[in-house]
N, C-alpha and C. Protein backbone atom coordinates (compact mmCIF):
# COMPACT_ATOMS: atom_id res chain seq x y z
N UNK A 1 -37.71 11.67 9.59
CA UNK A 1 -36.42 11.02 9.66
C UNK A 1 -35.44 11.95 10.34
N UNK A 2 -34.92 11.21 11.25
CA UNK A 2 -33.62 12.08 11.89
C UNK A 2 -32.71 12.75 10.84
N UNK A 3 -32.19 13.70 11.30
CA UNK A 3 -30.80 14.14 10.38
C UNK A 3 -29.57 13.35 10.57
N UNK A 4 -29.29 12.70 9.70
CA UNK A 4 -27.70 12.35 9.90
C UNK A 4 -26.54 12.90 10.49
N UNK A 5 -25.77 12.79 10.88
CA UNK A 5 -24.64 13.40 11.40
C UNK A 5 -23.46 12.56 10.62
N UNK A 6 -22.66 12.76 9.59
CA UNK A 6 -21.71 12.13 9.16
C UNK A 6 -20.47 12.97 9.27
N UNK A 7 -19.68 11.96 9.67
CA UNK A 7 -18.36 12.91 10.27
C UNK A 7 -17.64 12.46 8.91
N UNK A 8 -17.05 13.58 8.34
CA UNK A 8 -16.28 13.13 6.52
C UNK A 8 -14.63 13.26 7.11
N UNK A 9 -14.13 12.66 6.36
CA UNK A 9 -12.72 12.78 6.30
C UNK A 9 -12.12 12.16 5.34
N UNK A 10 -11.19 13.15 4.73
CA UNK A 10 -10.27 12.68 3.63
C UNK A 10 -8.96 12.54 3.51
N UNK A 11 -8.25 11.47 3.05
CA UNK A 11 -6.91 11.33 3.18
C UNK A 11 -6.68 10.69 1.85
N UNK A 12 -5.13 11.05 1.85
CA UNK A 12 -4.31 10.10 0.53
C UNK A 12 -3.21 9.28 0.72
N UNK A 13 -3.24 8.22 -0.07
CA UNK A 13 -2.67 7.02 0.69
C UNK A 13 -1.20 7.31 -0.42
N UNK A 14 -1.46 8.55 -0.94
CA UNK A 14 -0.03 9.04 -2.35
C UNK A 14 1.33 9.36 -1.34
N UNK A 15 1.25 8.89 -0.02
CA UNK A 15 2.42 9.00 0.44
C UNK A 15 3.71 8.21 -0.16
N UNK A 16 3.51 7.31 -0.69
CA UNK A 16 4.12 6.97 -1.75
C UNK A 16 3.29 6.99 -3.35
N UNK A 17 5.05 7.26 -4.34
CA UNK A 17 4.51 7.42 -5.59
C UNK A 17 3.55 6.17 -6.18
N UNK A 18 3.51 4.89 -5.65
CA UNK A 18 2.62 4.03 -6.36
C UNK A 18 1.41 4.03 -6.45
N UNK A 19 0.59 3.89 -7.82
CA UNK A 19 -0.94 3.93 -7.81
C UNK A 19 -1.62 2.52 -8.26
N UNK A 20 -2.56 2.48 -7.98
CA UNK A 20 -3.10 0.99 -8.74
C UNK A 20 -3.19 0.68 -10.11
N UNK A 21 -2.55 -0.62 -9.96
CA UNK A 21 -1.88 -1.42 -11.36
C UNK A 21 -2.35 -0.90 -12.57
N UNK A 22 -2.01 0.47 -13.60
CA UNK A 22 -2.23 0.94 -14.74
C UNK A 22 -2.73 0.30 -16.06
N UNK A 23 -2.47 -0.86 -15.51
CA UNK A 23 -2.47 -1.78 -17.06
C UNK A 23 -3.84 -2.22 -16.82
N UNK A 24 -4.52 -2.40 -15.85
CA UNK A 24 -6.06 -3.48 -15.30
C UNK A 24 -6.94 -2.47 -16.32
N UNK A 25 -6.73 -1.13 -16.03
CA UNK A 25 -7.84 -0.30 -17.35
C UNK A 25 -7.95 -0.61 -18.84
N UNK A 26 -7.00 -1.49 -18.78
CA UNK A 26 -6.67 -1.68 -20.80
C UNK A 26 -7.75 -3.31 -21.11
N UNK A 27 -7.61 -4.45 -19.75
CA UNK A 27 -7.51 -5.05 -19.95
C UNK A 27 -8.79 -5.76 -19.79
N UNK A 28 -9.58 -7.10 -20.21
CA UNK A 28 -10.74 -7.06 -20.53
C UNK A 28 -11.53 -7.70 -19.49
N UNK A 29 -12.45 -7.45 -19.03
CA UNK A 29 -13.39 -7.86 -18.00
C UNK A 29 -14.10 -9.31 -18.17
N UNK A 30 -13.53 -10.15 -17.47
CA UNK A 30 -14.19 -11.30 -17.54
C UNK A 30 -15.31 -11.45 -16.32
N UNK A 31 -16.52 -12.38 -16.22
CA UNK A 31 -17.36 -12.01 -15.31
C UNK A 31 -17.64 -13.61 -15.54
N UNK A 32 -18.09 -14.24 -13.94
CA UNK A 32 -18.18 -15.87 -13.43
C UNK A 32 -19.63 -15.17 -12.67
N UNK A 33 -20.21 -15.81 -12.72
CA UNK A 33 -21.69 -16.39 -11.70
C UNK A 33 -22.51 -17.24 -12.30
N UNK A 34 -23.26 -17.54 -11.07
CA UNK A 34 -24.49 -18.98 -11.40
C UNK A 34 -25.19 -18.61 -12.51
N UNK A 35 -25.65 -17.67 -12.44
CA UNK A 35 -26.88 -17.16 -13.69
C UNK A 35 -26.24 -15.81 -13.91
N UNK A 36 -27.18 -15.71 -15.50
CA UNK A 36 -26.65 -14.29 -15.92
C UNK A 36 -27.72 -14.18 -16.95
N UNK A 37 -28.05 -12.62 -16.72
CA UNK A 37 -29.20 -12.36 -17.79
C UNK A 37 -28.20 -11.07 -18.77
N UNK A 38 -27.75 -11.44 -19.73
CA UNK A 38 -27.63 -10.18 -20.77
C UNK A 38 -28.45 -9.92 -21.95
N UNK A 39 -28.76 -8.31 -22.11
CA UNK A 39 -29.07 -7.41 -23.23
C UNK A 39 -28.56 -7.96 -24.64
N UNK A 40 -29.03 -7.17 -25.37
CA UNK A 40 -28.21 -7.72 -27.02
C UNK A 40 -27.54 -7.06 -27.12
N UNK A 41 -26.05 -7.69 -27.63
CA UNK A 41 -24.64 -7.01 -27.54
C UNK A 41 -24.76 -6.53 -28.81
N UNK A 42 -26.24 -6.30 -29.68
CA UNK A 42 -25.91 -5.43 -31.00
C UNK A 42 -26.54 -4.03 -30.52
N UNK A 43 -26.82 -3.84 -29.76
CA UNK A 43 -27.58 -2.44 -28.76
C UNK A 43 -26.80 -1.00 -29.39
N UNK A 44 -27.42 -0.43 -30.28
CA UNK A 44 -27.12 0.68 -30.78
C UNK A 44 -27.07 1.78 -30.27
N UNK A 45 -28.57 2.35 -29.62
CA UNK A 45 -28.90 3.77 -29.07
C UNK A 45 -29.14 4.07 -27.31
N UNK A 46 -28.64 2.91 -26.70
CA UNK A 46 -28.68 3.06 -25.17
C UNK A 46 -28.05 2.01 -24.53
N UNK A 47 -28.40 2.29 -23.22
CA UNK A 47 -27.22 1.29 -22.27
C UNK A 47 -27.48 0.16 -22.13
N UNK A 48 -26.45 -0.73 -22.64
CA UNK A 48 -27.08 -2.18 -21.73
C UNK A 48 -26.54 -2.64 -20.70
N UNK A 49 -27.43 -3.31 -19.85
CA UNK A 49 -27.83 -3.37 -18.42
C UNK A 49 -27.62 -5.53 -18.64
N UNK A 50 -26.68 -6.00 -17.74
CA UNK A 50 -26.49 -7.45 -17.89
C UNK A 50 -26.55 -7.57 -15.99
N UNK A 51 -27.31 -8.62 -15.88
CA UNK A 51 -27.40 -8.81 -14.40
C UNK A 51 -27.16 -10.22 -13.86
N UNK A 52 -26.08 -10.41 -12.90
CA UNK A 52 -25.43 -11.71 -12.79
C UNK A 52 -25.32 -12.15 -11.55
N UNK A 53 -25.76 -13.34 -10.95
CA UNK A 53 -26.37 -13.60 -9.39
C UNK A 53 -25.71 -14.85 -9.28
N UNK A 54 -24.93 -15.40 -7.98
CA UNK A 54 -24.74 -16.19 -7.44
C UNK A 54 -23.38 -16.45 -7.63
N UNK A 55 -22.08 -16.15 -6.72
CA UNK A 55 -21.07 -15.94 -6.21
C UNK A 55 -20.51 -15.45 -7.85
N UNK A 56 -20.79 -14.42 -8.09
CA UNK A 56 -20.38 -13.69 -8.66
C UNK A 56 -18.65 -13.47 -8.68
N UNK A 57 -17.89 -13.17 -9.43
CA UNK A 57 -16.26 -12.95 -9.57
C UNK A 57 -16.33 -12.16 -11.00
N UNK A 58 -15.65 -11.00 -10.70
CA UNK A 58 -15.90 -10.13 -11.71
C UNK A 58 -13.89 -10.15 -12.13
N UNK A 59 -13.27 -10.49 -13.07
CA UNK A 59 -12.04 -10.11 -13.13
C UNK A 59 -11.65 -8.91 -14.29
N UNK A 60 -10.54 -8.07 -13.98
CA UNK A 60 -10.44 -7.13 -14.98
C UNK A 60 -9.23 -6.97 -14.49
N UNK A 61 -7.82 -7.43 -14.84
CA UNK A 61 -6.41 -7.70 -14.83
C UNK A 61 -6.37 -7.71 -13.11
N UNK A 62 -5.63 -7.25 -12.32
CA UNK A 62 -5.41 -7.70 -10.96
C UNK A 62 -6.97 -7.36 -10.12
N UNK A 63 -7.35 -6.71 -10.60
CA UNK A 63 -8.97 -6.04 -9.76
C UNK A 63 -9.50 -7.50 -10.03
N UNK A 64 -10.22 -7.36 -8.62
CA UNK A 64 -11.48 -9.06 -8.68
C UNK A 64 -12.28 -8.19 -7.87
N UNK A 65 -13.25 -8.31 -8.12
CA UNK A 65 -14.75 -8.16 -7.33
C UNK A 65 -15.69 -9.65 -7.01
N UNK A 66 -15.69 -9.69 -5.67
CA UNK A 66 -16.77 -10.98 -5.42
C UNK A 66 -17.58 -10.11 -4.73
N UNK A 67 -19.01 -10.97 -5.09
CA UNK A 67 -20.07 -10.49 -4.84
C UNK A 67 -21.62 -11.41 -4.42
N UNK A 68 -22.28 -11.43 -4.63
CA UNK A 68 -23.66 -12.58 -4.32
C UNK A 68 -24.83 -12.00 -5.72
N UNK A 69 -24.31 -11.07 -6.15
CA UNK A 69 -25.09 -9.87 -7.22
C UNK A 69 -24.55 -8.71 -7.73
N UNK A 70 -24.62 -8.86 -9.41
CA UNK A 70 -23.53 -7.48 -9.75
C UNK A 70 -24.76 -7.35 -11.16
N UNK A 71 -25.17 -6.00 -10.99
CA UNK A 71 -26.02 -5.27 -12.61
C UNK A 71 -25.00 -4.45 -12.88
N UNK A 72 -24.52 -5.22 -14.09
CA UNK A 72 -23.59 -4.03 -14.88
C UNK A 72 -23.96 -3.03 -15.74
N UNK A 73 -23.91 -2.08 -16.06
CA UNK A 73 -24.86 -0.84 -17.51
C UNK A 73 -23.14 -0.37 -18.00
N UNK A 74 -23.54 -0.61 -19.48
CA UNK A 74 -22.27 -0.57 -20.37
C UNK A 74 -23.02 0.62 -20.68
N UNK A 75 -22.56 1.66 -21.20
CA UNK A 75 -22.60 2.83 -22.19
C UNK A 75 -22.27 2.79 -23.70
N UNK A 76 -22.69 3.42 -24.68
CA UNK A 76 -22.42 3.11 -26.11
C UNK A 76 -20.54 3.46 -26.28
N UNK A 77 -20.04 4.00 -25.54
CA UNK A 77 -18.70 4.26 -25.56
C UNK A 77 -18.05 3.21 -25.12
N UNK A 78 -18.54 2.16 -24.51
CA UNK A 78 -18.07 0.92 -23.57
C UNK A 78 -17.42 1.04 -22.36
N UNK A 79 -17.52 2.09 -21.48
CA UNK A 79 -17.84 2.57 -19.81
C UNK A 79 -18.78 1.79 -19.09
N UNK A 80 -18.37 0.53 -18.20
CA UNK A 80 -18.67 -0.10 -17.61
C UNK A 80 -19.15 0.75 -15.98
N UNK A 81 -20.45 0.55 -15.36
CA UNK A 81 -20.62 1.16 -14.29
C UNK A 81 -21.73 -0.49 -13.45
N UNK A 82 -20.95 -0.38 -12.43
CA UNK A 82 -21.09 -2.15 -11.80
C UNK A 82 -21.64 -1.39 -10.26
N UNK A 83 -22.69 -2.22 -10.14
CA UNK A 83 -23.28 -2.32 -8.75
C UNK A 83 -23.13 -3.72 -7.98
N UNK A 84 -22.25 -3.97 -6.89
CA UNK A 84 -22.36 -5.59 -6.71
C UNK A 84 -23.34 -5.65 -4.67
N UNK A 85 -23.64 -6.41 -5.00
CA UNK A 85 -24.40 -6.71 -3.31
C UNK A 85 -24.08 -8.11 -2.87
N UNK A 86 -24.15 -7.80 -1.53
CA UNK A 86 -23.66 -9.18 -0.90
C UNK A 86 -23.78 -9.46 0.37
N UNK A 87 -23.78 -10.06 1.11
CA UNK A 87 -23.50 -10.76 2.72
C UNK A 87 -22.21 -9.88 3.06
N UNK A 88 -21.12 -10.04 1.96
CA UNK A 88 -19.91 -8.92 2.27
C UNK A 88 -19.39 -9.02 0.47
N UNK A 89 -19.89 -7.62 -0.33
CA UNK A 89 -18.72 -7.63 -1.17
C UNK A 89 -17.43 -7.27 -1.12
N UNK A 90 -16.43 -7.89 -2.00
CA UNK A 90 -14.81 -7.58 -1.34
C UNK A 90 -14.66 -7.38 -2.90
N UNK A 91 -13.08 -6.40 -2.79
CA UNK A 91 -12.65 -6.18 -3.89
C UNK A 91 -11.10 -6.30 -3.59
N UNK A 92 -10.19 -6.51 -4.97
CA UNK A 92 -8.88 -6.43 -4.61
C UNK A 92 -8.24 -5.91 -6.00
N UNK A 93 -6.94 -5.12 -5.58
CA UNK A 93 -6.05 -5.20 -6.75
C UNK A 93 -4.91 -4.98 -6.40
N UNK A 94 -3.71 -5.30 -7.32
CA UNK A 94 -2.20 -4.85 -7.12
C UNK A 94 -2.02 -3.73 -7.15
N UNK A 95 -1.61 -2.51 -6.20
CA UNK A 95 -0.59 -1.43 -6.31
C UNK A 95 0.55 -1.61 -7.99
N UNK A 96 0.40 -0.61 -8.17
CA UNK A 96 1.31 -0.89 -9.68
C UNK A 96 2.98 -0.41 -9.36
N UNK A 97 3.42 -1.24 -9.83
CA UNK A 97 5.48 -1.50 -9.36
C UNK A 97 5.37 -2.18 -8.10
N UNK A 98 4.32 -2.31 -7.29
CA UNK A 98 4.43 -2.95 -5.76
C UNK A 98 4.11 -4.42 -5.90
N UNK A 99 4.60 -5.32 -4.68
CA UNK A 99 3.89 -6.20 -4.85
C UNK A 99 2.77 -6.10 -3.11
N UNK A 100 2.39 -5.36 -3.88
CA UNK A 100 0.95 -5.15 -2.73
C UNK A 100 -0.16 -4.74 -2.94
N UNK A 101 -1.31 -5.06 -2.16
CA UNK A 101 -2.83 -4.94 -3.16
C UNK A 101 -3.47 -4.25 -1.95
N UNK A 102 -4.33 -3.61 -2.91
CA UNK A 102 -5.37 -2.61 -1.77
C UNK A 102 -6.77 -3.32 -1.93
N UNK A 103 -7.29 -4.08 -0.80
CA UNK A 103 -9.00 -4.69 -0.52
C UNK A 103 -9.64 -4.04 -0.21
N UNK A 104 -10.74 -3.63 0.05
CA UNK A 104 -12.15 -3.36 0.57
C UNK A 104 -13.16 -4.59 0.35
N UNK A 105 -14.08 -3.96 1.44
CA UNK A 105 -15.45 -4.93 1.66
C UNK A 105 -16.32 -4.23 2.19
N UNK A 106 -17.21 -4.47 1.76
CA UNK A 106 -18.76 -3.47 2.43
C UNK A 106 -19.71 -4.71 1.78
N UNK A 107 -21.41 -4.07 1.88
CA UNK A 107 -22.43 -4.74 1.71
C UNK A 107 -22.68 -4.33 0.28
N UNK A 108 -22.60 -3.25 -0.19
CA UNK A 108 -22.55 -2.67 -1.47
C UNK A 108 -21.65 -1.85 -1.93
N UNK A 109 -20.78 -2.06 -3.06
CA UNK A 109 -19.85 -1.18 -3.54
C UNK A 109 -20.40 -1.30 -5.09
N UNK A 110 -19.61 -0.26 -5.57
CA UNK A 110 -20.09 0.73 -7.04
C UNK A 110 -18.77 1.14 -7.52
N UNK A 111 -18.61 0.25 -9.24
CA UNK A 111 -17.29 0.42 -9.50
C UNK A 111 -18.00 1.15 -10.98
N UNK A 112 -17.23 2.32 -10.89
CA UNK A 112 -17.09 3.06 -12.58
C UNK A 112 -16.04 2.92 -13.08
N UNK A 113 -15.65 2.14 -14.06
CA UNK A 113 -14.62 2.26 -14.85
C UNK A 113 -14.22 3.22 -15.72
N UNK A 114 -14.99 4.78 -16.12
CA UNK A 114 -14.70 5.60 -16.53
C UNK A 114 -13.89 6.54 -15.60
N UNK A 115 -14.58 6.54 -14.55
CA UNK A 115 -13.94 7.16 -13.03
C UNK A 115 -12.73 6.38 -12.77
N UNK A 116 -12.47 5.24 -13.02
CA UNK A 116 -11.68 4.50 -12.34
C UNK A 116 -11.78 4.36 -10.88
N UNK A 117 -13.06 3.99 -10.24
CA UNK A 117 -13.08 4.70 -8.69
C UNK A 117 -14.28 3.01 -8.46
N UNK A 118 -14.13 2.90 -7.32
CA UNK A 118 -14.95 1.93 -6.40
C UNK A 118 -15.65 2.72 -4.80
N UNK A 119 -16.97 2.91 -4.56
CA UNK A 119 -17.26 3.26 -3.71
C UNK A 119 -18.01 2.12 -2.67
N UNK A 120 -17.66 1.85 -2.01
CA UNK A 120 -18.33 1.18 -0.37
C UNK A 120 -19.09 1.72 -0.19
N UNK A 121 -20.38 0.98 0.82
CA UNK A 121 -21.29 1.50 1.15
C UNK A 121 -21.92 0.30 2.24
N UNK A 122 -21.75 0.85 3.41
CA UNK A 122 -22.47 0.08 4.63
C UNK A 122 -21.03 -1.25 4.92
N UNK A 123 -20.82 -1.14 6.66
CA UNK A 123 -19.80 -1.72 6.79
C UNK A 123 -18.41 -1.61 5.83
N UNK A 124 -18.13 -0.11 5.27
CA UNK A 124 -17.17 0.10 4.53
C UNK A 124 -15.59 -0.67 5.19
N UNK A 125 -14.99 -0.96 4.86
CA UNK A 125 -13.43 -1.03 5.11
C UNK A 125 -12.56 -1.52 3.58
N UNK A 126 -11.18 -0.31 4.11
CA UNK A 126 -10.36 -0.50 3.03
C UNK A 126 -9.18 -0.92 3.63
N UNK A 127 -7.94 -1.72 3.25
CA UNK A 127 -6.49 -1.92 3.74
C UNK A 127 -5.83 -1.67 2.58
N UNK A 128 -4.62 -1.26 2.52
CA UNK A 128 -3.56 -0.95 1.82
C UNK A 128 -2.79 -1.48 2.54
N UNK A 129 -1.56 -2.72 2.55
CA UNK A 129 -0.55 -3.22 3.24
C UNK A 129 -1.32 -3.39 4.89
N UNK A 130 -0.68 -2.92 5.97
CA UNK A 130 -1.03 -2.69 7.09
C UNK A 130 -2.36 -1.50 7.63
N UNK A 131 -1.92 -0.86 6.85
CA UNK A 131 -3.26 0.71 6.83
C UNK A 131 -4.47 0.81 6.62
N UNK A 132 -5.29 0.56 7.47
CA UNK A 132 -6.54 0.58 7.34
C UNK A 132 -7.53 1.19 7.72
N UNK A 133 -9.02 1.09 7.29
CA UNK A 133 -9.36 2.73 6.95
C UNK A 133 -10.88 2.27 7.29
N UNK A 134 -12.01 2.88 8.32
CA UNK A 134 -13.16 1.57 8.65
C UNK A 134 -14.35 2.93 8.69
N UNK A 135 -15.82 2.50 7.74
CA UNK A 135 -16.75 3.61 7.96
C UNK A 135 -17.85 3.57 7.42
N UNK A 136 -18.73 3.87 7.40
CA UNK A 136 -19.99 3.75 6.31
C UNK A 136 -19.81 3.63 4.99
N UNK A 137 -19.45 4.66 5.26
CA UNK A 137 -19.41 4.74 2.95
C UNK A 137 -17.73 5.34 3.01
N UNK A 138 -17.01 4.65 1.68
CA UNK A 138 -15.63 4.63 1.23
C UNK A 138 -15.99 5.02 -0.31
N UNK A 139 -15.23 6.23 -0.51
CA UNK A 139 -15.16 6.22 -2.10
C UNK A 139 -13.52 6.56 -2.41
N UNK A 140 -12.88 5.63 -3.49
CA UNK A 140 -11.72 5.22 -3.68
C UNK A 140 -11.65 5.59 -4.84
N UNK A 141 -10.78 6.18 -5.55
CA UNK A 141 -9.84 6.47 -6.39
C UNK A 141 -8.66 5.44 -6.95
N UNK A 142 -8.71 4.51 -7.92
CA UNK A 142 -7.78 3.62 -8.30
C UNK A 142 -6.57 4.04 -8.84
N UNK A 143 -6.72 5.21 -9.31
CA UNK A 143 -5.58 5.79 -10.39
C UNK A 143 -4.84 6.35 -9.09
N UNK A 144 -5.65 7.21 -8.60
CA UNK A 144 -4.37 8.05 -7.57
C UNK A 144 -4.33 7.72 -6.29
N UNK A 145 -5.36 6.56 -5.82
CA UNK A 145 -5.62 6.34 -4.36
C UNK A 145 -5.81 7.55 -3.09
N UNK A 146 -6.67 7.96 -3.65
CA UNK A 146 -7.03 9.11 -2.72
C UNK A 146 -9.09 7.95 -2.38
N UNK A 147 -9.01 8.32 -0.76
CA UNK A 147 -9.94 7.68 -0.67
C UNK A 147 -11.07 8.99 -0.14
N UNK A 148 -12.08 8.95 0.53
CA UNK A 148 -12.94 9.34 0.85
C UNK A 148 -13.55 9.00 2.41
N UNK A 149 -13.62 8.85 3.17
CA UNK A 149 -14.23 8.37 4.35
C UNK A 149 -15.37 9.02 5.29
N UNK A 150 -16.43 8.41 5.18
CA UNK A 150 -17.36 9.04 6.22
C UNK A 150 -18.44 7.86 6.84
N UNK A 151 -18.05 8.50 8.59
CA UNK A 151 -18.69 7.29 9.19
C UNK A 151 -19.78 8.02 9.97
N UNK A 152 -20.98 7.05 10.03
CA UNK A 152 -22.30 7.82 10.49
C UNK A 152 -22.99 8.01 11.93
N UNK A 153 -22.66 8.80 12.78
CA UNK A 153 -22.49 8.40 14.00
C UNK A 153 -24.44 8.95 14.47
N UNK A 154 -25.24 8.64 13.89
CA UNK A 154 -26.61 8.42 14.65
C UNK A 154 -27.44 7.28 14.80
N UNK A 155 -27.29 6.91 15.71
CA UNK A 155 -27.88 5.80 16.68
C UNK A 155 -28.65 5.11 15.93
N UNK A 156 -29.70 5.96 15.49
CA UNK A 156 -30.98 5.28 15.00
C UNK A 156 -30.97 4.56 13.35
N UNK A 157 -30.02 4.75 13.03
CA UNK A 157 -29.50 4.22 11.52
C UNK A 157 -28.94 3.11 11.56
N UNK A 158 -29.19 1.75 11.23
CA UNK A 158 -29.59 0.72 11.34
C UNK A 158 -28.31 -0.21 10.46
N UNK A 159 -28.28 0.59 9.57
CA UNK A 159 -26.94 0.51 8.53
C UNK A 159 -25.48 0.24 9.47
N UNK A 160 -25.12 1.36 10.31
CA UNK A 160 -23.97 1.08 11.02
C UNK A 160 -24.31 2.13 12.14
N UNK A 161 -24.78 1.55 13.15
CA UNK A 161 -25.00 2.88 14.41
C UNK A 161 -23.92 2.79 15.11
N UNK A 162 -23.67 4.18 15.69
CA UNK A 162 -22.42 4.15 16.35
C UNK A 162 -21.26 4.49 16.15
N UNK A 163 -21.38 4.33 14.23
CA UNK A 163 -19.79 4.35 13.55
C UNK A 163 -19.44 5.39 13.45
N UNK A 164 -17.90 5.54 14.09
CA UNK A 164 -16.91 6.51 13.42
C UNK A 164 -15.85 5.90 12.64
N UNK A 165 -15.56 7.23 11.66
CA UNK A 165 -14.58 6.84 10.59
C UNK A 165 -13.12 6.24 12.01
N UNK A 166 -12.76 4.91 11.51
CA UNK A 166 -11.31 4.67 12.10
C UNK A 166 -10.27 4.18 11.20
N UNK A 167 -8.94 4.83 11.34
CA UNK A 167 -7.95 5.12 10.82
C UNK A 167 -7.01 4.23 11.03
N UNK A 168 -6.16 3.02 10.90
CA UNK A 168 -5.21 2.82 11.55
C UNK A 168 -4.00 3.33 10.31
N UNK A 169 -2.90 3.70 10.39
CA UNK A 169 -1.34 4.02 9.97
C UNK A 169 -0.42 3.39 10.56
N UNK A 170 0.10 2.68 10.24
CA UNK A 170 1.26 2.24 10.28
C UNK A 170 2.93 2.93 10.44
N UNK A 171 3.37 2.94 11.63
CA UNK A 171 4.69 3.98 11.39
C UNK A 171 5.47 3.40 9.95
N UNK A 172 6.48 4.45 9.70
CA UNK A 172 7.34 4.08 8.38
C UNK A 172 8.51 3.58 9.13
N UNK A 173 9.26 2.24 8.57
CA UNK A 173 10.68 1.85 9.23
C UNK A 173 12.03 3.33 9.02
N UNK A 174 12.75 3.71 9.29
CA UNK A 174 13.70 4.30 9.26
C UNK A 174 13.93 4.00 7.55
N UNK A 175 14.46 2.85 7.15
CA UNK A 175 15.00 2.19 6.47
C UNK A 175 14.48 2.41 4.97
N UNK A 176 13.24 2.79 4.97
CA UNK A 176 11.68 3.26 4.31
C UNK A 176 12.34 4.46 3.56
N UNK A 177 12.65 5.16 4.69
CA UNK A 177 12.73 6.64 4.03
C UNK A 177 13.79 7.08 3.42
């Protein structure tokens, strides 16, 4: 197998003080799809693992995850860690005090709710308002919005050949500052 070449880059979107909506961590995870296989919710000494297929909608206060497939593994502490797959999974939530929401979409993303973090993977892209952020794999930070970016620029990788991480920013109005 070839060596990868991934060009990394990191930025923070903490140019302003707002972070994503504080309250969505308190609040309780509802989950929609065609079928659903769950574990026994009396599960004492290990993780249970619930697996849910066909247009999947995962809600947990402004955060939505759609998906085509999501295996969730709860922990005995109740730390939710979600794998969703899809044609395109997308995610969204409100900025907290804003009225503005930060999306992504990739083919696979990975949400830990102990982390508070969502990672992309294949056809990554994230937007915040106008600002958008395009690459293989995205790993995001909900609490502080610090993202992660790395896009894979060898040919022969089938996933996304070609890709470099791209950035767009938005100037700030005068008026802004």
């Amino acid at each position: 197998m070839k060596p990868l070449f991934a060009l990394c880059f990191s930025l923070s979107f903490v140019a302003t003080a707002a972070i994503a909506e504080k309250a969505d961590r308190n609040k309780p995870i509802q989950l929609e799809s065609d079928r659903a296989t769950v574990e026994d919710v009396n599960r004492k000494e290990s993780t249970r693992i619930s697996t849910f297929t066909g247009n999947v909608i995962l809600t947990q206060g402004t955060l939505k995850i759609k998906a085509d497939k999501l295996v969730m593994k709860e922990d005995l502490n109740g730390f939710r860690h979600a794998t969703a797959t899809g044609n395109l999974v997308t995610f969204r939530q409100k900025r907290d005090g804003l009225n503005e929401y930060v999306e992504g979409w990739s083919e696979r993303a990975e949400y830990d709710s102990k982390a508070d973090k969502i990672e992309l993977f294949r056809q990554a892209r994230l937007r915040r308002g106008s600002d958008e952020v395009n690459g293989d794999y995205i790993s995001y930070e909900m609490g502080t919005e610090f993202f992660k970016v790395i896009g894979n620029n060898d040919r022969s990788v089938e996933t996304n050949p070609g890709k470099r991480v791209r950035i767009t920013i938005q100037p700030k109005n005068k008026s802004d500052q």
